[in-house]
N, C-alpha and C. Protein backbone atom coordinates (compact mmCIF):
# COMPACT_ATOMS: atom_id res chain seq x y z
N UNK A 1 91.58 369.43 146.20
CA UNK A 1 91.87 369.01 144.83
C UNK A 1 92.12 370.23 143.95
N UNK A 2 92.70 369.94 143.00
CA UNK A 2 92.99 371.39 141.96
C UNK A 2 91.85 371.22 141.33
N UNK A 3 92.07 372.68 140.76
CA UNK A 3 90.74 373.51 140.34
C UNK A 3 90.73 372.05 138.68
N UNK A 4 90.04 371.88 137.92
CA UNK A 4 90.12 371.51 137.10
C UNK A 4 90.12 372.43 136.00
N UNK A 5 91.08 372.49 134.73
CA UNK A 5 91.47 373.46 133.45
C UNK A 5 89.88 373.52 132.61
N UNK A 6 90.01 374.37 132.80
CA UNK A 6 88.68 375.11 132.20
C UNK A 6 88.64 374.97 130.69
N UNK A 7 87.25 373.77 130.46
CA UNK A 7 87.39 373.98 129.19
C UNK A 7 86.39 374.89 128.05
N UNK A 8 86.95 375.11 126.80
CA UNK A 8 86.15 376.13 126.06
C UNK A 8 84.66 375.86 125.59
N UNK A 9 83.52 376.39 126.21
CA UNK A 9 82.59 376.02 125.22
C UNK A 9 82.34 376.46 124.07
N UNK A 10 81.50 375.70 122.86
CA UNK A 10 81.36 375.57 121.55
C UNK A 10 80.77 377.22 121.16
N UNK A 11 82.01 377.77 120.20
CA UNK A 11 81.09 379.01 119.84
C UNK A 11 80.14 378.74 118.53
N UNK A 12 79.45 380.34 118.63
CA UNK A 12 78.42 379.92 117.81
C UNK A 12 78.89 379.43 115.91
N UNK A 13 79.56 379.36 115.53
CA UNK A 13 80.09 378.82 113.86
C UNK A 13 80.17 376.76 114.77
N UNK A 14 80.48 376.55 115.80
CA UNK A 14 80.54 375.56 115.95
C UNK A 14 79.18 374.50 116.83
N UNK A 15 78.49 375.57 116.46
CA UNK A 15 77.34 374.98 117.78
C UNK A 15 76.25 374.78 116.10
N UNK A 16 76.72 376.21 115.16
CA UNK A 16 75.90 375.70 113.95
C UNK A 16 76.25 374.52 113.54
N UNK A 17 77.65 374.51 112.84
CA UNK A 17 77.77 372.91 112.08
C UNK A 17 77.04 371.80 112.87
N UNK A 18 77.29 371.83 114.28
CA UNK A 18 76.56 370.89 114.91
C UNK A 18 75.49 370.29 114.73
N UNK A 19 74.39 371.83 114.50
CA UNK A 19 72.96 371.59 114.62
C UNK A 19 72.85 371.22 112.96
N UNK A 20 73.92 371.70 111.91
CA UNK A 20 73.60 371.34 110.80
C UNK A 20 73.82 369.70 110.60
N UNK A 21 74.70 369.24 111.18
CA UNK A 21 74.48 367.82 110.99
C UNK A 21 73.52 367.13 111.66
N UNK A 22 72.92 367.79 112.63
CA UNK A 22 72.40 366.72 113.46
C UNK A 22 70.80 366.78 112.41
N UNK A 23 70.80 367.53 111.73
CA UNK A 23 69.03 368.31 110.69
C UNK A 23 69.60 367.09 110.00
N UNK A 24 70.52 367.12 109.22
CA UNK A 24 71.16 365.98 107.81
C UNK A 24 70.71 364.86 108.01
N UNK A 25 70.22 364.64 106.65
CA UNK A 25 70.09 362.65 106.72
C UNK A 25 70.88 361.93 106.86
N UNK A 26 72.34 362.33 107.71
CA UNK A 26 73.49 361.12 108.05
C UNK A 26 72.42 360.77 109.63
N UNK A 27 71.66 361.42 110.13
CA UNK A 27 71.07 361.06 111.24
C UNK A 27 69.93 361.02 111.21
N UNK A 28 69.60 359.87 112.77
CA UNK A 28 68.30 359.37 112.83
C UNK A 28 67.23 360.94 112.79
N UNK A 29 65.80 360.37 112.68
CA UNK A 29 65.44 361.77 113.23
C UNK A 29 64.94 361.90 114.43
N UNK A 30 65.29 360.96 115.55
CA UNK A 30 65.30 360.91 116.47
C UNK A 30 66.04 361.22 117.64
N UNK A 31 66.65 361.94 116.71
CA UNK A 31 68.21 362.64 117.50
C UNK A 31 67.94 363.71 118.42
N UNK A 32 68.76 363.50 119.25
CA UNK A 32 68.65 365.09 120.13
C UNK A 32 68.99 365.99 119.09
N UNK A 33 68.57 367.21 119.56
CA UNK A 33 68.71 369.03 118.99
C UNK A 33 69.90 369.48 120.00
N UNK A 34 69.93 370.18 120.05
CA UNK A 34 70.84 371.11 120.52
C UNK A 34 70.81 371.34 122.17
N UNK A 35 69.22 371.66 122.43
CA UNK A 35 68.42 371.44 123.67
C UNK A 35 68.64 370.32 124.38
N UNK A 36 68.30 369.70 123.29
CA UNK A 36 68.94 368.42 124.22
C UNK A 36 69.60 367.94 124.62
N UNK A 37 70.64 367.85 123.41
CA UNK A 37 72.55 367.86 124.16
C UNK A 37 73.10 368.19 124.96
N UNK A 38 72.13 369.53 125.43
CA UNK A 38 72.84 370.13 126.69
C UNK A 38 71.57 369.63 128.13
N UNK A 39 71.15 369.30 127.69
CA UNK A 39 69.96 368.69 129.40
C UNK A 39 70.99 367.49 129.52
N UNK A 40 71.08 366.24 128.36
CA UNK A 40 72.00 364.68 128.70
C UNK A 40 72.99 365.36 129.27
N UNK A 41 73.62 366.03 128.94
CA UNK A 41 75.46 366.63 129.05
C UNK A 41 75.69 367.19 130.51
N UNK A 42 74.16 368.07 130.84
CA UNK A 42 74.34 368.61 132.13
C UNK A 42 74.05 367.23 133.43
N UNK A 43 72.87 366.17 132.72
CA UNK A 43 72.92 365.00 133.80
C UNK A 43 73.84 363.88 133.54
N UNK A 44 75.04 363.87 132.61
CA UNK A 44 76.02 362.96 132.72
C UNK A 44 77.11 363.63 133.55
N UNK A 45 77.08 365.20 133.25
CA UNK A 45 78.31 366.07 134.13
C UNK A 45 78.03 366.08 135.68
N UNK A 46 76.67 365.71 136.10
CA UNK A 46 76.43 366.13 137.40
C UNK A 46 76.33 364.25 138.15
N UNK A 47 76.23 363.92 137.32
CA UNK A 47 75.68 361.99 137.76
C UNK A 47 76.49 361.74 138.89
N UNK A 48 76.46 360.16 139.45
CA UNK A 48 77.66 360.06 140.25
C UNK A 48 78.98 359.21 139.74
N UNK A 49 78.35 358.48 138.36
CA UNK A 49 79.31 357.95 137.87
C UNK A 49 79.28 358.00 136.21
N UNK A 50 80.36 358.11 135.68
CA UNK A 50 80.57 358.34 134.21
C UNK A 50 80.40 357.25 133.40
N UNK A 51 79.12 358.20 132.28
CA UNK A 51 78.70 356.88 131.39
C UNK A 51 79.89 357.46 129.65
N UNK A 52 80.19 355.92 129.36
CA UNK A 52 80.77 355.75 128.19
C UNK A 52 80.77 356.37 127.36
N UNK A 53 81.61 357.28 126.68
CA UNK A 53 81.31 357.95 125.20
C UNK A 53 80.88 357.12 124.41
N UNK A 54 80.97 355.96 123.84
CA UNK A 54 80.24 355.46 122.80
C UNK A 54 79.04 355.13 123.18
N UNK A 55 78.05 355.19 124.42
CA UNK A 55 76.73 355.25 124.95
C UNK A 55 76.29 356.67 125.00
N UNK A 56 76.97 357.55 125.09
CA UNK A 56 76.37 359.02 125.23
C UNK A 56 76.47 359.41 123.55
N UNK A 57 77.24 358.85 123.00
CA UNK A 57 77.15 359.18 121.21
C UNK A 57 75.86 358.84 120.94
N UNK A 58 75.58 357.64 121.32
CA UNK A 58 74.20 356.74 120.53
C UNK A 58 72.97 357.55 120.98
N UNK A 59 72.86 357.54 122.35
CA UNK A 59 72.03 358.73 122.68
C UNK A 59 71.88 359.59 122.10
N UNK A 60 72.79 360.86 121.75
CA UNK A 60 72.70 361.90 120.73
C UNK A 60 72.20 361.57 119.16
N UNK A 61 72.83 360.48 118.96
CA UNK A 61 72.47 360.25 117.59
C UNK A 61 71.16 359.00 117.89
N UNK A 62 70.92 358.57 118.71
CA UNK A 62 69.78 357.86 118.35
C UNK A 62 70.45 356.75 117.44
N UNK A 63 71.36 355.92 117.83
CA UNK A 63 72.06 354.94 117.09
C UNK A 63 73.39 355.76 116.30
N UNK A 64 73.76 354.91 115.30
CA UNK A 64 74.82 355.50 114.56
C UNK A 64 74.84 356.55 113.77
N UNK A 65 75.32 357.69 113.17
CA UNK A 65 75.00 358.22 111.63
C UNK A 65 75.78 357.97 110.86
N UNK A 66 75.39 358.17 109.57
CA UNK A 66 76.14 357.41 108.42
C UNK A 66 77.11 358.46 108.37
N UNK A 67 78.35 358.18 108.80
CA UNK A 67 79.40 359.37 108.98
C UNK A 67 80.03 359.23 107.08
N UNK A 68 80.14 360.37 106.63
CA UNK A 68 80.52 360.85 105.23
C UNK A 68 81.96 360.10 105.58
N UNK A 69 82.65 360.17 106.33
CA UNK A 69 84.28 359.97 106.19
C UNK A 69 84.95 360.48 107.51
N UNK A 70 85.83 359.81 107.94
CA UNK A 70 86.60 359.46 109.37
C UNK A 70 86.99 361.08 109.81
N UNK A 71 87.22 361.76 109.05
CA UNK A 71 87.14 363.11 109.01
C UNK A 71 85.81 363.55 109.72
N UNK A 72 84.68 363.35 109.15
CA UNK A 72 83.14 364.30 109.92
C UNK A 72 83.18 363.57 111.17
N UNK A 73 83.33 361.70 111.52
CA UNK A 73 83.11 361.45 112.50
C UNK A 73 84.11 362.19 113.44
N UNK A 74 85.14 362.76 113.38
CA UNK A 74 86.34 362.97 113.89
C UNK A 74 85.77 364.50 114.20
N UNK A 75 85.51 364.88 113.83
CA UNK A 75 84.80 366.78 113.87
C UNK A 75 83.61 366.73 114.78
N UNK A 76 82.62 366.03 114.39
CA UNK A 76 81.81 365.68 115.05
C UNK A 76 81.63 365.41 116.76
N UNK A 77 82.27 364.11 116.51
CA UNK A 77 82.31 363.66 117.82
C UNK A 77 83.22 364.73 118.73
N UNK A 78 84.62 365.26 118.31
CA UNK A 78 85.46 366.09 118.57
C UNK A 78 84.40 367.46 119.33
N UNK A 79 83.53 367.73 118.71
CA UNK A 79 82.68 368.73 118.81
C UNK A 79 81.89 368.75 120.36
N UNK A 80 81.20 367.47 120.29
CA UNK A 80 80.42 367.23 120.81
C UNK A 80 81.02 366.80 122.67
N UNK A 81 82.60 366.15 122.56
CA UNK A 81 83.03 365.85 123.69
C UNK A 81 83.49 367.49 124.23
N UNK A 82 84.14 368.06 123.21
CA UNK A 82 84.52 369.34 123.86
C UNK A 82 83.46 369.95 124.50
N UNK A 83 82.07 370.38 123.96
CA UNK A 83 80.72 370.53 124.94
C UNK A 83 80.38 369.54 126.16
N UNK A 84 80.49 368.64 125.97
CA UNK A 84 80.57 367.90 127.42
C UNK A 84 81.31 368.41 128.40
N UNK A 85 82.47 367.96 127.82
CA UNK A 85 83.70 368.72 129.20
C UNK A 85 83.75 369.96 129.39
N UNK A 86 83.18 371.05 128.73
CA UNK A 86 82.72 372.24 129.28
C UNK A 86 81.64 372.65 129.84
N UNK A 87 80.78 372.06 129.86
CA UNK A 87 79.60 371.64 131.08
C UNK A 87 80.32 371.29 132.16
N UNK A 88 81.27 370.14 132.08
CA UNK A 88 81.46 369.12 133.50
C UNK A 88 82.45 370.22 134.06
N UNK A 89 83.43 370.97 133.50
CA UNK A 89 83.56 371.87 133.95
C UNK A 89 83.30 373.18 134.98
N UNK A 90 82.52 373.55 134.32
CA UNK A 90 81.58 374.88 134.70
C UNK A 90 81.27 374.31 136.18
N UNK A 91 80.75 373.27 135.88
CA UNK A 91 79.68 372.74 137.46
C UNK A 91 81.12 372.44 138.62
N UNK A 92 82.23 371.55 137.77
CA UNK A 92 82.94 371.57 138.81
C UNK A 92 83.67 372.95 139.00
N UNK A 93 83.55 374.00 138.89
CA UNK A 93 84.27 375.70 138.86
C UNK A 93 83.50 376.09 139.78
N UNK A 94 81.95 375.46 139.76
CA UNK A 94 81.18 376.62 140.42
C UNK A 94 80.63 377.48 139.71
N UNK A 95 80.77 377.43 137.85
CA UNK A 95 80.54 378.27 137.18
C UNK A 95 79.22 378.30 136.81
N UNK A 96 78.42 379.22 137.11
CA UNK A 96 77.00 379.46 136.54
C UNK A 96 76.64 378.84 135.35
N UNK A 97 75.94 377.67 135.22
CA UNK A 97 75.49 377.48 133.99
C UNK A 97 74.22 378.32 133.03
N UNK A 98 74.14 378.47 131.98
CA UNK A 98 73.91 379.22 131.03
C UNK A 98 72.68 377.83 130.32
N UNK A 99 71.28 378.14 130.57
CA UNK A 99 70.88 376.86 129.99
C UNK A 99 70.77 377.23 128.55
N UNK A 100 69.92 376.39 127.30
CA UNK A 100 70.09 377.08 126.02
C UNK A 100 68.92 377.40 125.49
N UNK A 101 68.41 378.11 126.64
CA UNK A 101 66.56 378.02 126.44
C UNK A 101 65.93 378.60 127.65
N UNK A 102 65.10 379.52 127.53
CA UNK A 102 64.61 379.86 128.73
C UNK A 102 64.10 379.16 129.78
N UNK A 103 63.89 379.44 131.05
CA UNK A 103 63.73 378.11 131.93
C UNK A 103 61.78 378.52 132.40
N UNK A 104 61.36 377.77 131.28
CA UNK A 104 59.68 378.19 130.96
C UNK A 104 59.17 377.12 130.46
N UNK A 105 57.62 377.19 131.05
CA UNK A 105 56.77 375.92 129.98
C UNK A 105 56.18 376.79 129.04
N UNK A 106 56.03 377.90 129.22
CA UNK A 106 55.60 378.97 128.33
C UNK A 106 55.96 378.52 126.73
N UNK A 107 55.00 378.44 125.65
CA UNK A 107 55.37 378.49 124.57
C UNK A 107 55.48 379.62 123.77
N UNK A 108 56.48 379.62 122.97
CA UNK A 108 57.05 380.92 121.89
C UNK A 108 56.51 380.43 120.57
N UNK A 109 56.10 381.50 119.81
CA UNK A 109 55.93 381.43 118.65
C UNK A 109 55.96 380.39 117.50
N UNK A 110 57.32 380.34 117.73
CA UNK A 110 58.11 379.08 117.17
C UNK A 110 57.57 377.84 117.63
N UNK A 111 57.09 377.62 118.87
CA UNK A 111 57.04 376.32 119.64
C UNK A 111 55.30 375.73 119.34
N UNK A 112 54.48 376.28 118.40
CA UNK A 112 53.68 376.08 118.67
C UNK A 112 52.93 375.01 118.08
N UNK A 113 53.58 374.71 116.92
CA UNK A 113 53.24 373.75 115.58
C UNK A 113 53.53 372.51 116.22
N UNK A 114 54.81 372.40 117.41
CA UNK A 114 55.25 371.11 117.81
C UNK A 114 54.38 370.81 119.54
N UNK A 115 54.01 372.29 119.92
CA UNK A 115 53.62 372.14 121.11
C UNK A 115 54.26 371.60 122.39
N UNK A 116 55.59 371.99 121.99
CA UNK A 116 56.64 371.38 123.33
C UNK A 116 57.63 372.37 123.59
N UNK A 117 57.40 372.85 125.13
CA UNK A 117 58.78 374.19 125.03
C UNK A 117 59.58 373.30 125.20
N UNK A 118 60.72 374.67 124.65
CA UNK A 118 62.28 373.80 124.67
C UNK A 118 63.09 372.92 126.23
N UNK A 119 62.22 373.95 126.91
CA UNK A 119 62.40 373.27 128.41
C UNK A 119 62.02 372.37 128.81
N UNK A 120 61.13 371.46 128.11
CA UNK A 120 60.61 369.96 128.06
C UNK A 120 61.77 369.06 127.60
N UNK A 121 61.88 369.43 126.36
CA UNK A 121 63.04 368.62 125.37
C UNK A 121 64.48 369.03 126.30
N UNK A 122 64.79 370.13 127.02
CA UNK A 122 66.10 369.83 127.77
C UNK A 122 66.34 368.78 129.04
N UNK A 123 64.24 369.15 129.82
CA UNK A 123 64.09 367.72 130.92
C UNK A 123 64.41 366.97 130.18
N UNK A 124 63.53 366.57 128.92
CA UNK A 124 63.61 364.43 128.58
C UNK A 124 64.62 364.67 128.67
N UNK A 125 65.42 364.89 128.07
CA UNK A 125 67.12 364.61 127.55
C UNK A 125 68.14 364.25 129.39
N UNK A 126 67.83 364.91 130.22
CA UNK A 126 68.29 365.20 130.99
C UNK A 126 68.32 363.93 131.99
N UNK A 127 66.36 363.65 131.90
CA UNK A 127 66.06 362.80 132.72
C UNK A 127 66.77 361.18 132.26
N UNK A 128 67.13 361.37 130.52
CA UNK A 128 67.55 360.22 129.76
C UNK A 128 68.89 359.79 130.21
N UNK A 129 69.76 361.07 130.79
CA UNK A 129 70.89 361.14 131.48
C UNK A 129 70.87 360.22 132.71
N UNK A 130 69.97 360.32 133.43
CA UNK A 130 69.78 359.87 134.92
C UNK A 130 69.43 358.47 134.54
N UNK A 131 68.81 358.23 133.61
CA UNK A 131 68.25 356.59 133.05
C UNK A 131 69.44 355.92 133.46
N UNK A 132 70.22 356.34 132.99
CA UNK A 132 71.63 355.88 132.80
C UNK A 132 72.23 355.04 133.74
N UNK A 133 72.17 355.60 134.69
CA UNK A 133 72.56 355.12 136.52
C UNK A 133 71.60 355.41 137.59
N UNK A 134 70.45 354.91 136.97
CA UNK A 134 69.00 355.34 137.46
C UNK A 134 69.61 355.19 139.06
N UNK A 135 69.69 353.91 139.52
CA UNK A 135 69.85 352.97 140.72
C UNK A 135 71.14 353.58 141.45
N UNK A 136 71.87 354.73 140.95
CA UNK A 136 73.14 355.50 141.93
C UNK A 136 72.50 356.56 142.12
N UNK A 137 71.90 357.28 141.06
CA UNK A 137 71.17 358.35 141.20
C UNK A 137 70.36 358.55 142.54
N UNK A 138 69.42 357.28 143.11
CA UNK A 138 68.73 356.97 143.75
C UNK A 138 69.18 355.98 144.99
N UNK A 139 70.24 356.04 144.92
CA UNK A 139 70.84 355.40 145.71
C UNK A 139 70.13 355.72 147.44
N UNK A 140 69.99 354.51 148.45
CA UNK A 140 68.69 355.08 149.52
C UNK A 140 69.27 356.05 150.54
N UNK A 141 71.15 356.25 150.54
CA UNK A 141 71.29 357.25 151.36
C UNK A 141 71.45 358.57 150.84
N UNK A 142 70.63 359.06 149.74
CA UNK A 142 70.22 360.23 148.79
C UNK A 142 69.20 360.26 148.30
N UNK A 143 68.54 358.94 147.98
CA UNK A 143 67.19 359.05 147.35
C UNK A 143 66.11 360.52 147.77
N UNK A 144 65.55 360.84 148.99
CA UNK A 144 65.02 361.32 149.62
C UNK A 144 65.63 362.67 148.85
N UNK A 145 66.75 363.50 149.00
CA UNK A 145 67.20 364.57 148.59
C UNK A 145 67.34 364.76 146.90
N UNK A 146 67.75 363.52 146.55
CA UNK A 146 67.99 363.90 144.94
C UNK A 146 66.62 363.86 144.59
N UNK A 147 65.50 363.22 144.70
CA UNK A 147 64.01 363.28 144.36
C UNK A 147 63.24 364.75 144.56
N UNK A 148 63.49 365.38 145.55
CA UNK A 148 63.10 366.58 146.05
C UNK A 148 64.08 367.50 145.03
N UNK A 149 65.02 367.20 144.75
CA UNK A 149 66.52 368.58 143.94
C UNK A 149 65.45 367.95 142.18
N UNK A 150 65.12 367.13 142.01
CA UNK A 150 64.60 366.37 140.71
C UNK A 150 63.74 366.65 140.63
N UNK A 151 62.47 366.80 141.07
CA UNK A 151 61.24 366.73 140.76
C UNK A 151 60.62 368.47 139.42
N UNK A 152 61.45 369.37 140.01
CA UNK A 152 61.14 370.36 139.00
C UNK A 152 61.67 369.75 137.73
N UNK A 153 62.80 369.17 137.32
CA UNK A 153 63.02 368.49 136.18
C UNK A 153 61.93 367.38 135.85
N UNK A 154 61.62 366.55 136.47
CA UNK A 154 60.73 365.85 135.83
C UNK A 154 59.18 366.37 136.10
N UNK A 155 59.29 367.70 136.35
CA UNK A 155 58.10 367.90 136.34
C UNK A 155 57.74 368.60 134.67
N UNK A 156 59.10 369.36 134.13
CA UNK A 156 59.00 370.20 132.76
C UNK A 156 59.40 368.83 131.70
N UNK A 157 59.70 368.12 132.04
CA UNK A 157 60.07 366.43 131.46
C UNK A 157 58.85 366.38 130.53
N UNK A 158 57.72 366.22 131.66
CA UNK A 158 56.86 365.52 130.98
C UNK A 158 56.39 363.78 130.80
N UNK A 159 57.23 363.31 131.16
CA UNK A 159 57.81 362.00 131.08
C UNK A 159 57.05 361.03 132.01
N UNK A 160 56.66 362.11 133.10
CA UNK A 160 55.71 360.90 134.43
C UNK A 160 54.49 361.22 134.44
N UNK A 161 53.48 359.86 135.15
CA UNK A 161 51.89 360.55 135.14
C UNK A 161 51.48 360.26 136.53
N UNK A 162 52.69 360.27 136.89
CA UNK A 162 51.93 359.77 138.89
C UNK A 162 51.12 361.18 139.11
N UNK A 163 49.83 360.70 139.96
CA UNK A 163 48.93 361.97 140.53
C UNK A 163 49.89 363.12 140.79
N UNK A 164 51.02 362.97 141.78
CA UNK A 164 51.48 364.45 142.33
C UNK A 164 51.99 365.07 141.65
N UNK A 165 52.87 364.60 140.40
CA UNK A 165 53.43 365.20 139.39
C UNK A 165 52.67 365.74 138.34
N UNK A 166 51.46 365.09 137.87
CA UNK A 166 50.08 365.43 136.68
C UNK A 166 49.10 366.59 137.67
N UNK A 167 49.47 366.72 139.07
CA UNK A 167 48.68 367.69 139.78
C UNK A 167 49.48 369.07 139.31
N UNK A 168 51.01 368.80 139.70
CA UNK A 168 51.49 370.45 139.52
C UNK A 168 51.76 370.50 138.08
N UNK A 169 51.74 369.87 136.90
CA UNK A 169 51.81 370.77 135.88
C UNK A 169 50.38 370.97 135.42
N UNK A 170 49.10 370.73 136.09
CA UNK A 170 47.80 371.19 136.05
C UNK A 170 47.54 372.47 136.66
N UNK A 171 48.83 372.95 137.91
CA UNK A 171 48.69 374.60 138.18
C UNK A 171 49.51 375.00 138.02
N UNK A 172 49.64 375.82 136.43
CA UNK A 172 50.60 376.42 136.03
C UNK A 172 51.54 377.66 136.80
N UNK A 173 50.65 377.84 137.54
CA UNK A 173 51.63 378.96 138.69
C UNK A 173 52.90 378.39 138.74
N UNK A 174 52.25 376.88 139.77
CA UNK A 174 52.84 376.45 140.51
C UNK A 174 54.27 375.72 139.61
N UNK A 175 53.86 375.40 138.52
CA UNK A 175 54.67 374.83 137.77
C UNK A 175 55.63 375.80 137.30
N UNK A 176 55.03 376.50 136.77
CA UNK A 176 56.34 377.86 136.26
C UNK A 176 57.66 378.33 137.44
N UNK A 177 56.98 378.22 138.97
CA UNK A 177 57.43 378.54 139.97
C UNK A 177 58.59 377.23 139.77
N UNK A 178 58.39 376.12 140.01
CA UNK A 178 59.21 375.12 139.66
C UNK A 178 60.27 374.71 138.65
N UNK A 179 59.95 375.21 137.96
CA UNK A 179 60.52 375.18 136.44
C UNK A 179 61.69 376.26 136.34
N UNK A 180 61.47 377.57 136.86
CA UNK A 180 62.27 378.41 136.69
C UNK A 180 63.36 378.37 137.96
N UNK A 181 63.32 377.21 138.76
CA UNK A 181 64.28 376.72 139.83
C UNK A 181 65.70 375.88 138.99
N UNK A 182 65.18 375.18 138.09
CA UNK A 182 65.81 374.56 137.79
C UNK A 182 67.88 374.52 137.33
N UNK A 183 67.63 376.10 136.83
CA UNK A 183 69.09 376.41 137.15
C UNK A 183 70.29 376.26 137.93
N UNK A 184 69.29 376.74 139.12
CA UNK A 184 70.26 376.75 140.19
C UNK A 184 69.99 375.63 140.66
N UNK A 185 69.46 374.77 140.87
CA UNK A 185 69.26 373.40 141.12
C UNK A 185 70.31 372.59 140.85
N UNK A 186 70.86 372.72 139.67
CA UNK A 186 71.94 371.81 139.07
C UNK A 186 72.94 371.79 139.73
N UNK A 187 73.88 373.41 140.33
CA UNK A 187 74.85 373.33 141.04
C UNK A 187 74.42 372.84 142.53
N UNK A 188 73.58 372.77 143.34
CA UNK A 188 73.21 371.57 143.81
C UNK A 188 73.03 369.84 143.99
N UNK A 189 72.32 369.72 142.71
CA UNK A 189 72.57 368.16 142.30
C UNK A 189 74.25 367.95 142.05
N UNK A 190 74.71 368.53 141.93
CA UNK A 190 76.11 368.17 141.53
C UNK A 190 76.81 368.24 142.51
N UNK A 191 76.37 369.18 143.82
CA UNK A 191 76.99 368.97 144.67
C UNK A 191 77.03 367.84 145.74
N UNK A 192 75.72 367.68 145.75
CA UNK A 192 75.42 365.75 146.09
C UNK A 192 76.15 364.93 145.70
N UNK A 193 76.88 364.67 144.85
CA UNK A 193 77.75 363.79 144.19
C UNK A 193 78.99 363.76 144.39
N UNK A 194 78.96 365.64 144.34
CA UNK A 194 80.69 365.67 143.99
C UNK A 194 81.34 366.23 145.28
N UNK A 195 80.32 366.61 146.05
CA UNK A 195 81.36 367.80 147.27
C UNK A 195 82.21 367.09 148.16
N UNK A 196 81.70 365.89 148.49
CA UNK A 196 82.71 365.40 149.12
C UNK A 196 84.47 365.30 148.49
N UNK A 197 84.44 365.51 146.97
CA UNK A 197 85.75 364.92 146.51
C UNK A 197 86.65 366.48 146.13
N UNK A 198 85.87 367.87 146.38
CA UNK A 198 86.44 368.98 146.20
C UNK A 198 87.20 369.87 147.64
């Protein structure tokens, strides 16, 4: 198959407006951050089948926002697909992804008032991705492998309380050891999906 055209990711004047609307009261405050946009974006780019832009909008926004005028929705959304397809990109290039946050449960300074590293908020988001097509994701002639390529994600998630999972983020070694896999993991999971079609 041809290489697919490489698309641009969001520089930083455009990754701000982003984060400035997504702070604004046109949105829920239940919205993904920035962090998060990119955990959904990296498990809709890697999935096995493509979920709907107007379902991956609502996600981000947590329902609708009160768009000022056909113009912001148009910038906006414009914004937000161009970051998608430069994720889905990258993974189909082979291109090293760049996460937007260190790959740590470790908390920073910043993180402490909320008590959640950013590498939590990129799992949920991620794992919210997989919600999606829970049942392809898991499909039984992969289950076994995508669970094992997954489990460091839902282990920085946060999201599960089964014993084996509430065991390793109780030894932080062991968890950090896990956690900082997660990078390279992705061009993996994606290759589960996709290698057969490259």
């Amino acid at each position: 198959m041809p290489m697919q055209p490489i698309a641009q990711p969001l520089n930083d004047d455009e990754l701000d407006r982003l984060e400035d609307f997504l702070f604004s009261e046109a949105v829920s405050e239940d919205s993904l951050d920035l962090i998060g946009i990119h955990g959904l974006f990296c498990a809709l780019a890697i999935g096995p089948e493509p979920v709907a832009e107007q379902v991956w909008l609502e996600l981000v926004f947590d329902g609708e926002p009160r768009w000022a005028s056909d113009d912001e929705r148009s910038e906006i959304t414009g914004l937000l697909r161009q970051w998608y397809q430069s994720i889905a990109s990258d993974l189909y290039n082979d291109e090293e992804l760049d996460l937007p946050c260190d790959a740590t449960l470790e908390l920073e300074e910043e993180d402490r008032e909320s008590g959640i590293a950013p590498m939590t908020t990129w799992a949920e988001a991620f794992m919210e991705g997989v919600f999606q097509h829970e049942e392809l994701w898991f499909a039984p002639e992969r289950e076994e492998q995508v669970a094992e390529l997954l489990l460091p994600i839902m282990v920085a998630s946060d999201l599960f309380d089964e014993d084996d999972i509430a065991q390793i983020r109780r030894d932080k070694r062991l968890c950090e050891q896990m956690v900082s896999q997660i990078p390279d993991l992705l061009v993996d999971l994606y290759l589960v999906f996709h290698a057969p079609e490259k």
